[in-house]
N, C-alpha and C. Protein backbone atom coordinates (compact mmCIF):
# COMPACT_ATOMS: atom_id res chain seq x y z
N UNK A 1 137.17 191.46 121.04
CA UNK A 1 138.18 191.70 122.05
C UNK A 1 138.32 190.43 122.89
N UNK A 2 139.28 189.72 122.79
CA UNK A 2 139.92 188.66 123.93
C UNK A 2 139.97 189.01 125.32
N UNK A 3 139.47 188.46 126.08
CA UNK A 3 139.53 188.57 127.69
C UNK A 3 141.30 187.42 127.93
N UNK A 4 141.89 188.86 128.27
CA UNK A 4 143.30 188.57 128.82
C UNK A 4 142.95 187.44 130.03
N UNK A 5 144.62 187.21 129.88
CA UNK A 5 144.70 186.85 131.63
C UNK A 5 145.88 187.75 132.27
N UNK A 6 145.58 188.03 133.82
CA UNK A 6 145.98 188.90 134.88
C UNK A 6 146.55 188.06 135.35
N UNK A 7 148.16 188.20 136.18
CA UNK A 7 148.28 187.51 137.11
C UNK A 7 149.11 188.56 138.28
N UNK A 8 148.48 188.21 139.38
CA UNK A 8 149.26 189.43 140.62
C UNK A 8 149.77 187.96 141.58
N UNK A 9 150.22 188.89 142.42
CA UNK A 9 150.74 188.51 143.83
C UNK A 9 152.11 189.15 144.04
N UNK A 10 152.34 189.01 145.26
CA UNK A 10 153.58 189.95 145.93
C UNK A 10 154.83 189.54 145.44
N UNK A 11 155.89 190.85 145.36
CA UNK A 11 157.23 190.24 144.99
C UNK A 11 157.74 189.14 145.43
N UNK A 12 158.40 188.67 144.90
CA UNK A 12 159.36 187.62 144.82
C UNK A 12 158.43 185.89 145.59
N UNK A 13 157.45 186.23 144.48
CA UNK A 13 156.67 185.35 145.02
C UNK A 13 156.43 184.64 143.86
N UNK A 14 156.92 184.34 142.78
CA UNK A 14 157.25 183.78 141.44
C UNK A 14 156.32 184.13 140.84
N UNK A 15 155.85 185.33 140.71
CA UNK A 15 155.25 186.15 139.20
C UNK A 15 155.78 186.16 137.93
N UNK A 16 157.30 186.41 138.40
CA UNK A 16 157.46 186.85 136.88
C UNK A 16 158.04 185.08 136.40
N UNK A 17 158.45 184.41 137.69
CA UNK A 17 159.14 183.14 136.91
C UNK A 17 157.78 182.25 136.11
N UNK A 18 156.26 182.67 136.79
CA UNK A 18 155.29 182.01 136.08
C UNK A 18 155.11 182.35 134.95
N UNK A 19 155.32 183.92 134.45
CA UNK A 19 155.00 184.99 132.78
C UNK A 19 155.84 184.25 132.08
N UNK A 20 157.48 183.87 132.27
CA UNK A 20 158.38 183.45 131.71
C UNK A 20 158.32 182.27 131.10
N UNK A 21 157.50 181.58 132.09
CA UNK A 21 157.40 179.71 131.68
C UNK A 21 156.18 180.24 130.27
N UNK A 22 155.21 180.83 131.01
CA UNK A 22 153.55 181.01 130.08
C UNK A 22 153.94 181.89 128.77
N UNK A 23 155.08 182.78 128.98
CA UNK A 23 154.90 183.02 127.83
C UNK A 23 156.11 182.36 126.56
N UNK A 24 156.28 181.43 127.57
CA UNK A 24 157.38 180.37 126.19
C UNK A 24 156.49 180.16 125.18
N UNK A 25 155.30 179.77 125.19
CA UNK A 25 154.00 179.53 124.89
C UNK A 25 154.30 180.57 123.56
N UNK A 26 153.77 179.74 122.41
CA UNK A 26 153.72 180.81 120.97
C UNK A 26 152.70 181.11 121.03
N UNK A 27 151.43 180.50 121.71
CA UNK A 27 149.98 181.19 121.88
C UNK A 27 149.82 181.89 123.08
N UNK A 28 150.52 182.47 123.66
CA UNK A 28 150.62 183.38 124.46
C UNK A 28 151.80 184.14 124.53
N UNK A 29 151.11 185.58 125.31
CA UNK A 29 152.16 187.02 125.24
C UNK A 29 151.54 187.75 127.05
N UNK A 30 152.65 187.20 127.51
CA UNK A 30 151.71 187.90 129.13
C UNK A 30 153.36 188.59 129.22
N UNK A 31 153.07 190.25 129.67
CA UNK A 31 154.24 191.02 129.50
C UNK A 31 154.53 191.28 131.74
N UNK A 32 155.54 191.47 131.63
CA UNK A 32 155.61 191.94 132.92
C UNK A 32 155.12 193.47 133.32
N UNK A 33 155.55 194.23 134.49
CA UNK A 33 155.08 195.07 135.33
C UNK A 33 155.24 196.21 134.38
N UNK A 34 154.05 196.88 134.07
CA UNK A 34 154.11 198.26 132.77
C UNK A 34 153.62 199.42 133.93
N UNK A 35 153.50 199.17 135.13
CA UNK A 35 152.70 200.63 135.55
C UNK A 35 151.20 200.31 135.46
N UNK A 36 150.66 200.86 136.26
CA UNK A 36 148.94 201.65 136.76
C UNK A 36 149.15 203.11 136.56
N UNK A 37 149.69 203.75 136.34
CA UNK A 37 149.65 204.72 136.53
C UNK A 37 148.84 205.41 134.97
N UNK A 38 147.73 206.10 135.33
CA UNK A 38 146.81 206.68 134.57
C UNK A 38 146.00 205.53 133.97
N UNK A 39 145.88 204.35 133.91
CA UNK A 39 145.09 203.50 133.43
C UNK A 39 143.74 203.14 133.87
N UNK A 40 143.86 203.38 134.78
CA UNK A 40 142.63 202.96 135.68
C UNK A 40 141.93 204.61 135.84
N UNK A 41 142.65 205.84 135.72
CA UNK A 41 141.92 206.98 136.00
C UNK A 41 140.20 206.98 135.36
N UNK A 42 139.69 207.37 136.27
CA UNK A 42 138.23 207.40 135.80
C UNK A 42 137.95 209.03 135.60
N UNK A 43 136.54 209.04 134.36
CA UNK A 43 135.62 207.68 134.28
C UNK A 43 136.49 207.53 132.83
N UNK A 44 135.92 206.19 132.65
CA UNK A 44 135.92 205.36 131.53
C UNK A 44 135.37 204.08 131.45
N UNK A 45 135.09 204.31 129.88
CA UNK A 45 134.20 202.78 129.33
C UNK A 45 135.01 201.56 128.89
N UNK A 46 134.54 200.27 128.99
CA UNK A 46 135.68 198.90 128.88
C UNK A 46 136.11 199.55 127.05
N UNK A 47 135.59 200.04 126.59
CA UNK A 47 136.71 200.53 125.86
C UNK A 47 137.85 201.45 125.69
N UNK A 48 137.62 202.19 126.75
CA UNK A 48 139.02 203.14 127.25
C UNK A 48 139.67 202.63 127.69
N UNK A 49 139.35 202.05 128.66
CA UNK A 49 140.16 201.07 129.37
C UNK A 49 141.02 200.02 128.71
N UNK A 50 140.27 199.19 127.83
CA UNK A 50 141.21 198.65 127.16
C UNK A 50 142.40 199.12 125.97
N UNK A 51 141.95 200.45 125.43
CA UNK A 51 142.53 201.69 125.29
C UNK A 51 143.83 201.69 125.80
N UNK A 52 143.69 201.71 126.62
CA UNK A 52 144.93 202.48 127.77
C UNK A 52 145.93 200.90 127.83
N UNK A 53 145.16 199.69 128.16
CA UNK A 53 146.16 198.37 128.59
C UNK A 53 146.65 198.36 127.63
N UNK A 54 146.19 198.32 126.28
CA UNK A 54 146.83 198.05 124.87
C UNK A 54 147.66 199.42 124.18
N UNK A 55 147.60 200.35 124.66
CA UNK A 55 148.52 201.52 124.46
C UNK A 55 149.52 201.27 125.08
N UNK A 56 149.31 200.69 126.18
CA UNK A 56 150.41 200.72 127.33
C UNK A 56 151.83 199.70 126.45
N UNK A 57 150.96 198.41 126.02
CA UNK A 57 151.90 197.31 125.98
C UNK A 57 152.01 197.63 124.53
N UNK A 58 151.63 198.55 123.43
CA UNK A 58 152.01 199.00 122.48
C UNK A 58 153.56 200.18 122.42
N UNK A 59 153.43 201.33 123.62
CA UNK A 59 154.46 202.10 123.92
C UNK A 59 155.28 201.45 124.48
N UNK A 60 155.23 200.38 125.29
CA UNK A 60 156.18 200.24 125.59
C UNK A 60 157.43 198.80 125.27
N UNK A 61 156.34 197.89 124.57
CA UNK A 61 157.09 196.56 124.17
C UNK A 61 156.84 196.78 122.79
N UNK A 62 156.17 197.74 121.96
CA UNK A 62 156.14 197.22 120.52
C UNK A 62 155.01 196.51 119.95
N UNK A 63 153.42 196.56 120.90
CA UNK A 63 153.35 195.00 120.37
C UNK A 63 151.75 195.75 120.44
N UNK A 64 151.33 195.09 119.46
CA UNK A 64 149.72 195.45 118.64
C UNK A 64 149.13 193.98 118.95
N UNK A 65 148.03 194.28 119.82
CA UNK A 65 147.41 193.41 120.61
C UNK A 65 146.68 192.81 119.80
N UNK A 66 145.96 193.75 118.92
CA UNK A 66 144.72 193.72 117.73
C UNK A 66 145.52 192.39 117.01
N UNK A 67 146.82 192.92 116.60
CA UNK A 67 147.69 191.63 115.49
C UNK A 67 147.86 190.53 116.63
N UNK A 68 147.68 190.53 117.94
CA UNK A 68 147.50 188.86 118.49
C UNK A 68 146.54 188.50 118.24
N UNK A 69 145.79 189.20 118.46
CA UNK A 69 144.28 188.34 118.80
C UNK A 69 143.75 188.13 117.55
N UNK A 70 144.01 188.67 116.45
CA UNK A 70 143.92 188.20 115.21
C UNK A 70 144.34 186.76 114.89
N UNK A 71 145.78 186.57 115.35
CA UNK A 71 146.01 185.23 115.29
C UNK A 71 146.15 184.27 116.54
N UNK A 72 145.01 185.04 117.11
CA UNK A 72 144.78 183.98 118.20
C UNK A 72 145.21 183.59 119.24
N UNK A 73 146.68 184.77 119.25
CA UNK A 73 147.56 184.57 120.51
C UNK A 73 146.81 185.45 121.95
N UNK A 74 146.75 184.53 122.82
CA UNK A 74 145.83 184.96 124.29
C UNK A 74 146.82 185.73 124.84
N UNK A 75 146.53 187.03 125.53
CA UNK A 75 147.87 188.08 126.01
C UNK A 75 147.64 188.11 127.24
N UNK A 76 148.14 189.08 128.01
CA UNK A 76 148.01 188.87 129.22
C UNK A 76 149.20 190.00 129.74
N UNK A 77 149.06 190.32 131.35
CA UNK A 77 149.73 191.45 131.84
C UNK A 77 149.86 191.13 133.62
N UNK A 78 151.41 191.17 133.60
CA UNK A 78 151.62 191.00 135.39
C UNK A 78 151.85 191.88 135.87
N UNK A 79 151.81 192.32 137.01
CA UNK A 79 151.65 193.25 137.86
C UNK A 79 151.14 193.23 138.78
N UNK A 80 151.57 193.31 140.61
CA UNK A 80 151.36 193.23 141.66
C UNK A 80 150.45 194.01 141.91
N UNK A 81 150.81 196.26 141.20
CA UNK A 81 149.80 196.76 141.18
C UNK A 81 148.67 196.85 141.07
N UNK A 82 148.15 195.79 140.31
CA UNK A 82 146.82 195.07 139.20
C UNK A 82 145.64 195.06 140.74
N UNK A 83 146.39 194.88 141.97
CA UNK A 83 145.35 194.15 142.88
C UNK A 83 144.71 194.70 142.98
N UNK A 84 144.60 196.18 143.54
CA UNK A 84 143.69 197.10 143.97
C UNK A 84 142.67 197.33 142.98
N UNK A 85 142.57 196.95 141.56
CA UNK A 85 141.99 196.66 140.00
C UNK A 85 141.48 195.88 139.90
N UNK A 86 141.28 194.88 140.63
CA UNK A 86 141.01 193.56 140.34
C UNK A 86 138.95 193.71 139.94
N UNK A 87 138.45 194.05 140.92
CA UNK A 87 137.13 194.07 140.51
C UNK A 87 136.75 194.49 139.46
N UNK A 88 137.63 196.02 138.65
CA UNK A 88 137.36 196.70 137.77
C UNK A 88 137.77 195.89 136.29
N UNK A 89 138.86 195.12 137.08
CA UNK A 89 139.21 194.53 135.90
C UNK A 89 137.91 193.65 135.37
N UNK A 90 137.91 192.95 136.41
CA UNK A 90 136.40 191.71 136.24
C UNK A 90 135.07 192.20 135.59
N UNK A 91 135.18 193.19 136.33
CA UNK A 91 133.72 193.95 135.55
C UNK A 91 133.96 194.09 134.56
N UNK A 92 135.29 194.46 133.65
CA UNK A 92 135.39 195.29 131.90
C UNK A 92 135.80 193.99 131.17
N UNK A 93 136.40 193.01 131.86
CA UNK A 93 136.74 191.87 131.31
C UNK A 93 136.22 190.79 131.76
N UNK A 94 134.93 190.51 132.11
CA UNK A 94 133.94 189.48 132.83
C UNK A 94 134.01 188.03 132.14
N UNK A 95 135.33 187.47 131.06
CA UNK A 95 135.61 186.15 130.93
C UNK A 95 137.19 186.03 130.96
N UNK A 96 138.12 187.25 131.37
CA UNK A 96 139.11 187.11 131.47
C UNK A 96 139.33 185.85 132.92
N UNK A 97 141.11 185.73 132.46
CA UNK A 97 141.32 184.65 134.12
C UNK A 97 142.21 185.28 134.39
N UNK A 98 142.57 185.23 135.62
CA UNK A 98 143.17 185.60 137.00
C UNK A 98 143.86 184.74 137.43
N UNK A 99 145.09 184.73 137.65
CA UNK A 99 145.56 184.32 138.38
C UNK A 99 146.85 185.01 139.51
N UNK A 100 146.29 184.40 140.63
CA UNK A 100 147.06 184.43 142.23
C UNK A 100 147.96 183.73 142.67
N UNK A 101 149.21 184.61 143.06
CA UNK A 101 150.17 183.63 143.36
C UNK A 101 150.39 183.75 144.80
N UNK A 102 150.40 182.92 145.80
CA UNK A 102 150.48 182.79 147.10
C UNK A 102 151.52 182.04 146.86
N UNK A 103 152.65 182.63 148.04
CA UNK A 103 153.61 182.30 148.87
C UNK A 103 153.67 182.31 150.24
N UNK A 104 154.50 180.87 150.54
CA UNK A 104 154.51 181.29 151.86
C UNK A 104 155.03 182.74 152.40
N UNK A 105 155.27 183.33 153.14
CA UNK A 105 155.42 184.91 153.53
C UNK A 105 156.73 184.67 153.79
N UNK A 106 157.16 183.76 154.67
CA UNK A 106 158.99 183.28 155.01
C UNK A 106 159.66 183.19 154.18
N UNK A 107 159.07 182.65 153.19
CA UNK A 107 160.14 182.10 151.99
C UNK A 107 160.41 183.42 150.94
N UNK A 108 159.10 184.37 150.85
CA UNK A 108 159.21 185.97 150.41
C UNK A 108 160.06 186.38 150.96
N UNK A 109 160.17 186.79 152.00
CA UNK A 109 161.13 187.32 152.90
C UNK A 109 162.68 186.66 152.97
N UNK A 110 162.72 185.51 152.82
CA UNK A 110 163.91 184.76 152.64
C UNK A 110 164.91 184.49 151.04
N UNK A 111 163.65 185.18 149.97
CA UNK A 111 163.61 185.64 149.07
C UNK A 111 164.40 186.97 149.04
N UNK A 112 163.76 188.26 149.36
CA UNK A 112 164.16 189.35 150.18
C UNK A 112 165.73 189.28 150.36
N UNK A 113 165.76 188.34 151.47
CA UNK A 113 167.09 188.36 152.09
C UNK A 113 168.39 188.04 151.07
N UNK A 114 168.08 186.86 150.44
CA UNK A 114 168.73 186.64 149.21
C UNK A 114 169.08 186.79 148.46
N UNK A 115 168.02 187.62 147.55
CA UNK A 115 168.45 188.48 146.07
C UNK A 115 169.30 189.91 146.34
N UNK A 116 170.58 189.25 145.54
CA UNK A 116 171.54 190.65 145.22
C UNK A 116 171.16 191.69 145.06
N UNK A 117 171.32 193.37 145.71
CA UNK A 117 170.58 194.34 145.65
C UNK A 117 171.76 194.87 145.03
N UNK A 118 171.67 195.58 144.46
CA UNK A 118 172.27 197.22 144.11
C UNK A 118 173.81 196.51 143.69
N UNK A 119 175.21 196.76 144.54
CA UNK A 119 176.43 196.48 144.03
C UNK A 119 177.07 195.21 144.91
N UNK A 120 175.95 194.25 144.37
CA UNK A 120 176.42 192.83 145.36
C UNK A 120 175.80 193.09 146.53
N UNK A 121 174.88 193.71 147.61
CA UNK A 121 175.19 193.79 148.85
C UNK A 121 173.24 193.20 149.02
N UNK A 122 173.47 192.46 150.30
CA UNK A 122 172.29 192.31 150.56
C UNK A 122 171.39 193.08 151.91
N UNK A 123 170.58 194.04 151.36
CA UNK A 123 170.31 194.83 153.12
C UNK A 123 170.08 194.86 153.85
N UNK A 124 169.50 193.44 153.88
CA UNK A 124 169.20 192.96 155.27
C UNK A 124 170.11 192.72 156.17
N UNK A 125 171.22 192.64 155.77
CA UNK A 125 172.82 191.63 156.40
C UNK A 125 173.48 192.79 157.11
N UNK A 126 173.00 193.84 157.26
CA UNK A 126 173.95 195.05 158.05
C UNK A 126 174.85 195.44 156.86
């Protein structure tokens, strides 16, 4: 079993523009935001667990982890949710990497303010 890499940090804080660059990469497959939901439910052993990450990105992108890591492609999974996981992750995956994306908080927010919501309108603007 390959120790993924994780990467969190808060919206619009270039998560997904980092997955996008990393996974141009033919030796890498890091998928965006799939849900926590039931993955982490305990108990379970680092093989349920990994169970569940690789079910996850099997139901829902298509993709048999077993056939990367066979050929060597390093995978990986983003998600902001991931944080509150983070130790559990470390513990079941103790050579996986991590990575954190810090933003300034203004520029999030100015982020926020910026991106087109719903039918053109931005909600911050009244």
């Amino acid at each position: 079993m390959q120790q993924p890499i994780f990467i969190i940090g808060t919206q619009r804080s270039g998560t997904t523009l980092l997955t996008r660059m990393l996974s141009a990469h033919p030796g890498l497959f890091i998928q965006n935001e799939m849900g926590t939901y039931g993955v982490f439910d305990k108990p379970y052993t680092t093989e349920v667990l990994h169970g569940r990450i690789t079910g996850r990105l099997r139901d829902r992108y298509s993709i048999d982890v077993a056939s990367l890591e066979s050929k060597g492609v390093l995978w990986g999974w983003k998600d902001p949710m991931l944080t509150p996981h983070l130790d559990e992750l470390a513990e079941h995956y103790p050579q996986s990497k991590f990575i954190v994306i810090i933003r300034d908080p203004r520029a999030v927010v100015a982020s926020y303010i910026d991106n087109a919501w719903g039918l053109g309108t931005t909600p911050y603007t009244g």
